[in-house]
Protein backbone atom coordinates (compact mmCIF):
# COMPACT_ATOMS: atom_id res chain seq x y z
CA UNK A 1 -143.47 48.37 5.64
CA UNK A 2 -145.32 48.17 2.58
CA UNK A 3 -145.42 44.18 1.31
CA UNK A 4 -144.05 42.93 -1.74
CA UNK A 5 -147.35 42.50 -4.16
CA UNK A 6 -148.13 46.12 -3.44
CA UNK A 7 -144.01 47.15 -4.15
CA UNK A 8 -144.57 45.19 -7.62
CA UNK A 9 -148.05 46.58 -8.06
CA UNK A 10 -146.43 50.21 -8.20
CA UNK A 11 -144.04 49.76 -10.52
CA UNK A 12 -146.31 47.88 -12.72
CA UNK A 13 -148.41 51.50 -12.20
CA UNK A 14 -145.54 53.68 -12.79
CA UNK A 15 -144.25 51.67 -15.88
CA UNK A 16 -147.41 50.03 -17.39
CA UNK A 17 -146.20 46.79 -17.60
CA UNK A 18 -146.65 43.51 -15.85
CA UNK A 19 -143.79 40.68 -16.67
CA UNK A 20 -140.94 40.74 -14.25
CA UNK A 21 -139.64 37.57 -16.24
CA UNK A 22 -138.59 34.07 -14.23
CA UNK A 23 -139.27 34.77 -10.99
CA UNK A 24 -136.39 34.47 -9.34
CA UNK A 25 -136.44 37.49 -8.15
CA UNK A 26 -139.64 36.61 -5.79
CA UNK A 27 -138.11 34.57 -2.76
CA UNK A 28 -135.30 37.37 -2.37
CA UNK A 29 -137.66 40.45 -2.49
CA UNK A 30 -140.43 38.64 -0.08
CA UNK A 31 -137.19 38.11 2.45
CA UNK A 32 -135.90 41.17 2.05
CA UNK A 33 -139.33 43.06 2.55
CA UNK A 34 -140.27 40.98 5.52
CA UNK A 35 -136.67 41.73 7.55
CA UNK A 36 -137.35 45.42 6.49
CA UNK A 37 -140.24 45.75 8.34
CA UNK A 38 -139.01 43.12 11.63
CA UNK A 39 -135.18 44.52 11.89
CA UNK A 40 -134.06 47.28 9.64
CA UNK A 41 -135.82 49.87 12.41
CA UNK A 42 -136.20 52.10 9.22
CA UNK A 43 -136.87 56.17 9.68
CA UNK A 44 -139.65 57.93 8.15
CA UNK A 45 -137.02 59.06 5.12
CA UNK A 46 -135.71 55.63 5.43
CA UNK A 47 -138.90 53.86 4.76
CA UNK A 48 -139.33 56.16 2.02
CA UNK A 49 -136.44 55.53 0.39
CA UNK A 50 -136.01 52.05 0.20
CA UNK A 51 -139.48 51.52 -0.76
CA UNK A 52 -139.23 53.72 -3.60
CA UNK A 53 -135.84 51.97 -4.11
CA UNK A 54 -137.38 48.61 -4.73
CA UNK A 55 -139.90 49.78 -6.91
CA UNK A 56 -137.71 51.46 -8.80
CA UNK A 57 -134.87 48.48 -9.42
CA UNK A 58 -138.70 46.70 -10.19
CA UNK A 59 -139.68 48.71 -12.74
CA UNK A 60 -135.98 48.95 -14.15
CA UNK A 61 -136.72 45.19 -14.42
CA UNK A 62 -140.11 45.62 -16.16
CA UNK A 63 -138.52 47.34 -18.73
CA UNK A 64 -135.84 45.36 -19.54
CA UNK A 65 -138.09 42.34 -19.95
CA UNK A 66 -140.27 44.01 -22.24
CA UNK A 67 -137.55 45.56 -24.28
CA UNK A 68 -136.42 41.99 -24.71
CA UNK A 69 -139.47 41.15 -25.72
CA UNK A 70 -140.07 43.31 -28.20
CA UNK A 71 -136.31 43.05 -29.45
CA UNK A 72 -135.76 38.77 -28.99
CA UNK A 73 -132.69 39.08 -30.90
CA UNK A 74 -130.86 41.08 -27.98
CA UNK A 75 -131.07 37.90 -26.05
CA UNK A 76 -128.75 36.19 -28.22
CA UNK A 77 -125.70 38.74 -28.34
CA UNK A 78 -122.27 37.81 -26.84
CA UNK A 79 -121.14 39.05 -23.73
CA UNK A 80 -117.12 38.63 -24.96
CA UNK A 81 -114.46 37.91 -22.11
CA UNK A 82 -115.43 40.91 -19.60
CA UNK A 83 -113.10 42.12 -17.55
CA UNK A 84 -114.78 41.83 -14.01
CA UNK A 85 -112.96 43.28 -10.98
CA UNK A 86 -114.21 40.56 -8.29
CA UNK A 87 -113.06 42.57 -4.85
CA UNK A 88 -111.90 42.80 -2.17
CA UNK A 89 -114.32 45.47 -0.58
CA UNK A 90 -112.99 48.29 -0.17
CA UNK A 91 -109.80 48.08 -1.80
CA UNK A 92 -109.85 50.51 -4.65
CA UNK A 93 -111.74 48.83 -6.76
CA UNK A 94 -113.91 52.34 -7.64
CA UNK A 95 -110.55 53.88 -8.37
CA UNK A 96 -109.40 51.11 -10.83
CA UNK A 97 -113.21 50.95 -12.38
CA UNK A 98 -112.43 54.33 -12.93
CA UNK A 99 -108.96 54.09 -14.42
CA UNK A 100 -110.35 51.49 -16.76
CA UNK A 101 -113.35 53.51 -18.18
CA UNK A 102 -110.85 55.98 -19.24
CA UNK A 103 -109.24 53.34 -21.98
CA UNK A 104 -111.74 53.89 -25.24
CA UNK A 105 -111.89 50.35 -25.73
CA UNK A 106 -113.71 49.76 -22.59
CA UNK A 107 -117.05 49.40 -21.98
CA UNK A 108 -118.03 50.13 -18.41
CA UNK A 109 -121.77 50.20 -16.67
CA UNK A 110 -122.35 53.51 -16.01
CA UNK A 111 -124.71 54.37 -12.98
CA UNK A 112 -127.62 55.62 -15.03
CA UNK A 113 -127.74 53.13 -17.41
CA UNK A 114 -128.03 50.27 -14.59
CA UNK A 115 -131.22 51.67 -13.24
CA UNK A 116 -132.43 52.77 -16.44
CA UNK A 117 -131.68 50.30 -18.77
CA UNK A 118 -134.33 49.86 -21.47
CA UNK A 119 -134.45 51.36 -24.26
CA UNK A 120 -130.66 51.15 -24.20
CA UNK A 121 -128.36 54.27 -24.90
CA UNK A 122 -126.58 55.19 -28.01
CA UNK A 123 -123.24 56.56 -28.21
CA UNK A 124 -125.16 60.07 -28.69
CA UNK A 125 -126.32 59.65 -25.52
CA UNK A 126 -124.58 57.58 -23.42
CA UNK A 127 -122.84 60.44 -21.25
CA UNK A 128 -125.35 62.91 -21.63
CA UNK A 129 -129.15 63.61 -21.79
CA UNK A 130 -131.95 63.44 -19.72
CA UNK A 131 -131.56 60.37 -18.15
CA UNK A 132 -128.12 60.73 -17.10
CA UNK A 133 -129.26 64.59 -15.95
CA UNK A 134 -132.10 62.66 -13.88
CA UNK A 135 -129.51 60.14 -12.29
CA UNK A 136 -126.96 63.60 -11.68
CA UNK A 137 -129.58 64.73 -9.41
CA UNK A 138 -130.45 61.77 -7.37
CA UNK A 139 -126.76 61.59 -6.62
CA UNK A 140 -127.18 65.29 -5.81
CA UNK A 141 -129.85 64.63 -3.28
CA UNK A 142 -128.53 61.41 -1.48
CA UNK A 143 -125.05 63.64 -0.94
CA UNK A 144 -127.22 66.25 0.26
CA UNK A 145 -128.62 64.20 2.36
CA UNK A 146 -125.57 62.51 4.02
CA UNK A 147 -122.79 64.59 2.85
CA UNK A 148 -120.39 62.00 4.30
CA UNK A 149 -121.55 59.78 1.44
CA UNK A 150 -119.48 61.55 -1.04
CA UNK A 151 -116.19 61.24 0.99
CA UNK A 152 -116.73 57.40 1.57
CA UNK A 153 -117.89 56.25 -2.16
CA UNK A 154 -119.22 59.18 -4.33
CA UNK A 155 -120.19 57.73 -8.47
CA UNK A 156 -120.89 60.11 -10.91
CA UNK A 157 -123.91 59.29 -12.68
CA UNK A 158 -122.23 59.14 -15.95
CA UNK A 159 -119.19 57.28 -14.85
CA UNK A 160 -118.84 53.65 -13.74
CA UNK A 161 -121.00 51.88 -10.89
CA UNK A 162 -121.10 48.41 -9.54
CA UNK A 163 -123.14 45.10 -10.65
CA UNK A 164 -124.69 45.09 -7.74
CA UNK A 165 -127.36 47.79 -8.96
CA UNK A 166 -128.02 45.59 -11.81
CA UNK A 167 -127.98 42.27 -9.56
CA UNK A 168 -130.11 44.30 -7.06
CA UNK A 169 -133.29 43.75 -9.61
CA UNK A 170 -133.26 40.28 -9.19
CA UNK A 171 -133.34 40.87 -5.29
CA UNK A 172 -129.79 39.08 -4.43
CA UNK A 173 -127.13 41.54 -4.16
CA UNK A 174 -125.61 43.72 -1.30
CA UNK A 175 -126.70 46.49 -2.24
CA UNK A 176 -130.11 46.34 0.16
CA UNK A 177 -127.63 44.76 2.70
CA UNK A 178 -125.96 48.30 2.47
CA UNK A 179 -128.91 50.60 2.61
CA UNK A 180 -130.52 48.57 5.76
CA UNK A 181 -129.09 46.33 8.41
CA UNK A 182 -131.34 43.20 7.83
CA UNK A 183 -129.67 40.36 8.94
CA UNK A 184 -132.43 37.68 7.82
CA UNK A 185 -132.01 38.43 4.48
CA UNK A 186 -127.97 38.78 5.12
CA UNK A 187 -127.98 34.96 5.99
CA UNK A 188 -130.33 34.07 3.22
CA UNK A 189 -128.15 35.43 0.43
CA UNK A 190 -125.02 33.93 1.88
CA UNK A 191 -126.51 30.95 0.62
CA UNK A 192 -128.71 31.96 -2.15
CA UNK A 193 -128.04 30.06 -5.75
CA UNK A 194 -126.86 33.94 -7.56
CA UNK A 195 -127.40 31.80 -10.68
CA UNK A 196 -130.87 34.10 -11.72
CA UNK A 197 -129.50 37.30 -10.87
CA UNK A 198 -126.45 37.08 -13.16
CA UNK A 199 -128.48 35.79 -15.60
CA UNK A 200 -130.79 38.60 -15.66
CA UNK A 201 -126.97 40.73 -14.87
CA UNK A 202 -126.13 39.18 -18.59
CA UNK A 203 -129.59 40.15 -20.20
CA UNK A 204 -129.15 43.94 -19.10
CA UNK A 205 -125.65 44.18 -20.11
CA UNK A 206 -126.90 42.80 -23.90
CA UNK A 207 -129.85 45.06 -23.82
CA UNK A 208 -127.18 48.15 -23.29
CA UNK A 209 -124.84 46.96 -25.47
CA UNK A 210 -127.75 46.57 -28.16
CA UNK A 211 -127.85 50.19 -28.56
CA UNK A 212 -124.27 50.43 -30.24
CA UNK A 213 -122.06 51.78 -27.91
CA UNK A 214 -118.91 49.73 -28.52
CA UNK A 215 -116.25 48.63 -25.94
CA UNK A 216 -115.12 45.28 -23.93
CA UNK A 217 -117.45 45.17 -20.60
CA UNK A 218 -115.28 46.60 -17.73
CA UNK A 219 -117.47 45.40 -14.79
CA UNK A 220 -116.44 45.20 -10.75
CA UNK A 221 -118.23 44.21 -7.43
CA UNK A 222 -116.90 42.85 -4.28
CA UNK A 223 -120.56 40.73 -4.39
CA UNK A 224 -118.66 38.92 -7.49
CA UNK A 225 -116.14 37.52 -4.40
CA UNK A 226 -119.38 35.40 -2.93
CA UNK A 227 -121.03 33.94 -5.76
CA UNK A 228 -117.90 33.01 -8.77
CA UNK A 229 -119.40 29.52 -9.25
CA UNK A 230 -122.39 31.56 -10.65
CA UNK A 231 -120.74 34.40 -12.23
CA UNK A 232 -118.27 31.93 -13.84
CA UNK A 233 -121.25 29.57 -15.11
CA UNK A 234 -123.28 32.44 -17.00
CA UNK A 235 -119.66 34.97 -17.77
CA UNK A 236 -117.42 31.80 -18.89
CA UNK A 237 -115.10 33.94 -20.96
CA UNK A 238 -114.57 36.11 -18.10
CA UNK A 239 -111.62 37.89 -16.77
CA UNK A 240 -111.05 37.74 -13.17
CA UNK A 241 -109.09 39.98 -11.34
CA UNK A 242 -108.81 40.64 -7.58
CA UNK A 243 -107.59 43.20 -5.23
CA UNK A 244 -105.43 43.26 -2.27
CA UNK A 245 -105.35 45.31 0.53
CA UNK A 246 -104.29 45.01 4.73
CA UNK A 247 -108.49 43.40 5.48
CA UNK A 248 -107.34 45.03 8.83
CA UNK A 249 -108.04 48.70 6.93
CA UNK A 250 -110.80 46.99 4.86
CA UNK A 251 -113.03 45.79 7.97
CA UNK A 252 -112.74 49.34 9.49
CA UNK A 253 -113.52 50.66 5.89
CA UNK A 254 -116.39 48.64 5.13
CA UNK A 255 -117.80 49.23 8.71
CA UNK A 256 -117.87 53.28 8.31
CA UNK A 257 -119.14 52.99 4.75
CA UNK A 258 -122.12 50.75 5.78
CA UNK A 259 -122.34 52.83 8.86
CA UNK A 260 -123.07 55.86 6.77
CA UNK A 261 -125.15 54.77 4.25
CA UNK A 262 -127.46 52.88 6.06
CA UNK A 263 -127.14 55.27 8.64
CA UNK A 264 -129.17 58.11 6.45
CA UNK A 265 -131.95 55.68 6.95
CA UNK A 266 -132.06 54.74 10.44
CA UNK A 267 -131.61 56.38 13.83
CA UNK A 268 -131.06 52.80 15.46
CA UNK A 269 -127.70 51.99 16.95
CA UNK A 270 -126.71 48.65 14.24
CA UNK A 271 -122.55 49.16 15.04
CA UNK A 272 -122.51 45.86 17.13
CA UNK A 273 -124.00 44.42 13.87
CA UNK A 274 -122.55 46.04 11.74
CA UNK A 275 -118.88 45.16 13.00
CA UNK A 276 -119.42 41.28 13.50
CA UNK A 277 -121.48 41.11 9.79
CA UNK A 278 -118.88 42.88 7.03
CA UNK A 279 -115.67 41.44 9.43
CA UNK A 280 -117.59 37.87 8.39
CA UNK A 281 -118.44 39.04 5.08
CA UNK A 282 -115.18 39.98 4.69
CA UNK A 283 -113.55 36.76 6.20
CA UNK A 284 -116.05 34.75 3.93
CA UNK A 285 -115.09 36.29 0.70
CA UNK A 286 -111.30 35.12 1.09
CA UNK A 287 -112.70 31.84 2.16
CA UNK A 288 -114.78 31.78 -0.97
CA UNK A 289 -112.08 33.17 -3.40
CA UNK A 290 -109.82 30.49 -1.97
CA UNK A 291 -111.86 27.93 -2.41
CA UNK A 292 -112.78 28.79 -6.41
CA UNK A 293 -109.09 29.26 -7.37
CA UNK A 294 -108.28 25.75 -5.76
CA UNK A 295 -111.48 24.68 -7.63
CA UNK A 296 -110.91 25.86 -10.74
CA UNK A 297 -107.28 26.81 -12.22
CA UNK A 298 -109.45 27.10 -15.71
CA UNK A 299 -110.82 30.61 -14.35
CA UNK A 300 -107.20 32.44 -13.60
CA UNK A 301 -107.08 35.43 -11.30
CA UNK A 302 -105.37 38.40 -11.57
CA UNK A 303 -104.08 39.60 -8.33
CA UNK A 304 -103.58 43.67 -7.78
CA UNK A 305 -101.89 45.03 -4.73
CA UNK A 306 -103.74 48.35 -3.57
CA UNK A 307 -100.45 49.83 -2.68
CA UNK A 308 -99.38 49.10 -6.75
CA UNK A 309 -102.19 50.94 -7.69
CA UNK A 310 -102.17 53.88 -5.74
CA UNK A 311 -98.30 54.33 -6.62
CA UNK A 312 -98.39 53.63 -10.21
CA UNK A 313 -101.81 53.59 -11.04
CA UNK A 314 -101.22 53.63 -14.83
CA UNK A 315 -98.01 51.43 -15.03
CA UNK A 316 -100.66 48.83 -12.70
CA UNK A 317 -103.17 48.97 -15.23
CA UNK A 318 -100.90 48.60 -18.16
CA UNK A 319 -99.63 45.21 -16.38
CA UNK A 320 -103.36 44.05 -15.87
CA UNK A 321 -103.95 44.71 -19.37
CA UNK A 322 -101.15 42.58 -20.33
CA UNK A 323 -102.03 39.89 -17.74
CA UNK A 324 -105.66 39.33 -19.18
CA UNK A 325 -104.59 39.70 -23.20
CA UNK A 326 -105.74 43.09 -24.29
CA UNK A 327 -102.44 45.48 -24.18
CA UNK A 328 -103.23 49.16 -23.14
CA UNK A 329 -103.36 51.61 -26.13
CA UNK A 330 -101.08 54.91 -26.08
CA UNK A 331 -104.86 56.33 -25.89
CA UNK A 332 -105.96 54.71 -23.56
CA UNK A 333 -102.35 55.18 -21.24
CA UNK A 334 -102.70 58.93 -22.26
CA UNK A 335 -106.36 59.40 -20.75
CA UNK A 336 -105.64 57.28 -17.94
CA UNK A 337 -102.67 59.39 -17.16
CA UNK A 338 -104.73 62.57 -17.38
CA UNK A 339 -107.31 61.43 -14.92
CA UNK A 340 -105.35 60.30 -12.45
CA UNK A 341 -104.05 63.89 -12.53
CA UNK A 342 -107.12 65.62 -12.65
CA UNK A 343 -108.71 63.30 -9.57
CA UNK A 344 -105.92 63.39 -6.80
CA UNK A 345 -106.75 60.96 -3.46
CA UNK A 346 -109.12 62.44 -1.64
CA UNK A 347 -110.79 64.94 -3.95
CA UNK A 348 -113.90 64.34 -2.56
CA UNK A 349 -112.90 64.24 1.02
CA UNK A 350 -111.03 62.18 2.93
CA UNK A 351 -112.55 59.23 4.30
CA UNK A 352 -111.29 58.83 7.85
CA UNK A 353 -112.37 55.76 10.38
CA UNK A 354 -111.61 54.01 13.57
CA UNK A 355 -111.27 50.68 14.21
CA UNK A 356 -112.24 51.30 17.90
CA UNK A 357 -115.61 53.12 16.75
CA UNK A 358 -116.87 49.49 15.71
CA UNK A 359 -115.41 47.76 18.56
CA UNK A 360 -112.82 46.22 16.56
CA UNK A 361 -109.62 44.90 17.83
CA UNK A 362 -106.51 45.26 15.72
CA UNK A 363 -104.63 42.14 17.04
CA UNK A 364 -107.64 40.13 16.87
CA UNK A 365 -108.21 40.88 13.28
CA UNK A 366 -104.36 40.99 12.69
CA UNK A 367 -104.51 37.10 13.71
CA UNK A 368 -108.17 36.53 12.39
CA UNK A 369 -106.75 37.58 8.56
CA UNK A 370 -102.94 36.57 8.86
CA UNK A 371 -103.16 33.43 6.45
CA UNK A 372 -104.59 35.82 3.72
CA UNK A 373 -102.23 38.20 4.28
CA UNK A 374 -99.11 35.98 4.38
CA UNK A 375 -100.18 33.77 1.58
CA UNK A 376 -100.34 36.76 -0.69
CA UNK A 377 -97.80 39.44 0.64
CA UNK A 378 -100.17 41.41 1.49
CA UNK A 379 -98.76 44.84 2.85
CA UNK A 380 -99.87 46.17 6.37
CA UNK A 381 -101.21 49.52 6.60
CA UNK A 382 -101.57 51.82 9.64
CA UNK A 383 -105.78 51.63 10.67
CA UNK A 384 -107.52 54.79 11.19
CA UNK A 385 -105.91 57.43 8.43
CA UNK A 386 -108.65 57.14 6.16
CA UNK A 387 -108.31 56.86 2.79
């Protein structure tokens, strides 16, 4: 594997610049680099891939910084009361980014914009142009790829995406946790201070919003579930809401996702790994979420039951709305309503998995969860039908 001077000197090529800002980033992308080249057991596509995917979130990063620098004023916008959708993994939380981005007084991060962030879009091209064409056909070509990708978690390049590509460019987020089993840099970030990547997370959302498209930030990752302390400290005003679903469907969801994507990228056997790592991650992100609400009944979260949203996805929204202060407009209801009949379950596929395939054992994760579950009515689901 390439090492991390040369990764930053070719995006310092490709983009002509050369401040990456505070360099936070560094520690993260030097572990990350070094368990890429002792444990990820990368392919020949694979190492081509996430190298180019590390110089890319770099130069992203390059850009931003000197947009801000030629624009210091964007550094001193307000990022007012997001709404940020905190987890669980797997639990719908694409579906209900979705939902929201319908509402025209929403603001979500589109996948385009977070990897190509600077100079930030207008509302004349915020859907459409180049860039988001460019960012259609990378999706294209990663589905074309792995075709089971678009079953499992497909994003249109125009519609929402997760923090984690933003958080990425700072080097702590799970997104490179996703795209290569590297459990070094897996332990590291469990205990990583996030505090640097969302602040440069809050720099990229003012340089976007800079450009004049309007809306209240609409934002989600289950990373948010690890690391509120930080997201709390730099997103005060934020809006918290969590989602609930059996963890027994969630740790054989999680599994098959990771499975797949880093799977396009290796041709190593990680299940074992796989299966004891996200189970963890998953165990640790109740743990965590526990922990913050007991910690701090000034940050209030919202609590969504997956089987609410899938059976009334609009009336669930409309009661989120109300729960966090900003009532759903008749607009807003109508467009939701029209998605949700224009994008039945399983449109792109259905998404089947086993817990067995993972060496999973129901009853063991049954007891393993049954605190969460109990503590929050948590309604049990039948493993294995996909979703």
């Amino acid at each position: 594997m390439t090492g991390a001077d040369e990764l930053i000197a070719r995006a310092v090529e490709a983009t002509g610049l050369d401040d990456l800002g505070p360099d936070g980033y560094r520690e993260g992308l030097e572990t990350y680099v070094a368990a890429l080249a002792e444990e990820a057991r990368l392919n020949d596509l694979g190492r081509v891939a996430v190298e180019s995917a590390v110089v890319n979130a770099l130069a992203n990063r390059l850009r931003v910084v000197a947009h801000v620098r030629a624009h210091p004023d964007v550094a001193e916008q307000e990022i007012e009361s997001p709404l940020v959708v905190i987890g669980m993994f797997r639990a719908g939380t694409t579906f209900l980014s979705n939902l929201l981005d319908q509402d025209p007084g929403n603001r979500a991060l589109l996948r385009w914009e977070a990897g190509d962030s600077a100079p930030p879009p207008t509302p004349a091209d915020h859907r459409a142009g180049p860039r988001v064409d460019a960012a259609h056909a990378e999706v294209e070509m990663l589905e074309a790829l792995n075709p089971a990708v678009r079953a499992i978690h497909h994003e249109d390049a125009d519609g929402p995406t997760e923090c984690i590509a933003v958080m990425g460019q700072d080097f702590k987020s799970l997104s490179w946790e996703a795209i290569a089993n590297v459990p070094t840099y897996g332990a590291w970030l469990r205990e990583a201070d996030a505090r640097s990547a969302y602040e440069y997370h809050r720099l990229v959302l003012q340089v976007l919003q800079s450009g004049g498209v309007q809306g209240r930030w609409t934002l989600k990752s289950p990373h948010h579930c690890l690391a509120l302390e930080a997201l709390t400290a730099v997103h005060p005003s934020a809006r918290l809401v969590l989602l609930h679903r059996d963890p027994v469907v969630l740790s054989a969801s999680v599994c098959s996702l990771i499975s797949t994507l880093s799977g396009t990228f290796t041709d190593a056997d990680h299940q074992a790994y796989i299966a004891e790592h996200w189970t963890s991650m998953l165990e640790e992100s109740i743990s965590r979420i526990e922990a913050f609400r007991a910690a701090h009944p000034e940050h209030p979260v919202v609590d969504v039951h997956y089987a609410d949203l899938v059976g009334d996805p609009v009336g669930t929204v409309g009661a989120l709305s109300d729960a966090v202060g900003t009532p759903l407009s008749a607009a807003g209801e109508a467009a939701m309503a029209a998605y949700v009949a224009a994008h039945p379950q399983g449109a792109h596929g259905r998404h089947g998995y086993d817990l067995a395939t993972y060496g999973l054992d129901e009853g063991q994760l049954r007891g393993r969860f049954s605190a969460y579950v109990e503590r929050h009515g948590v309604a049990i689901e039948v493993p294995g039908r996909g979703s």
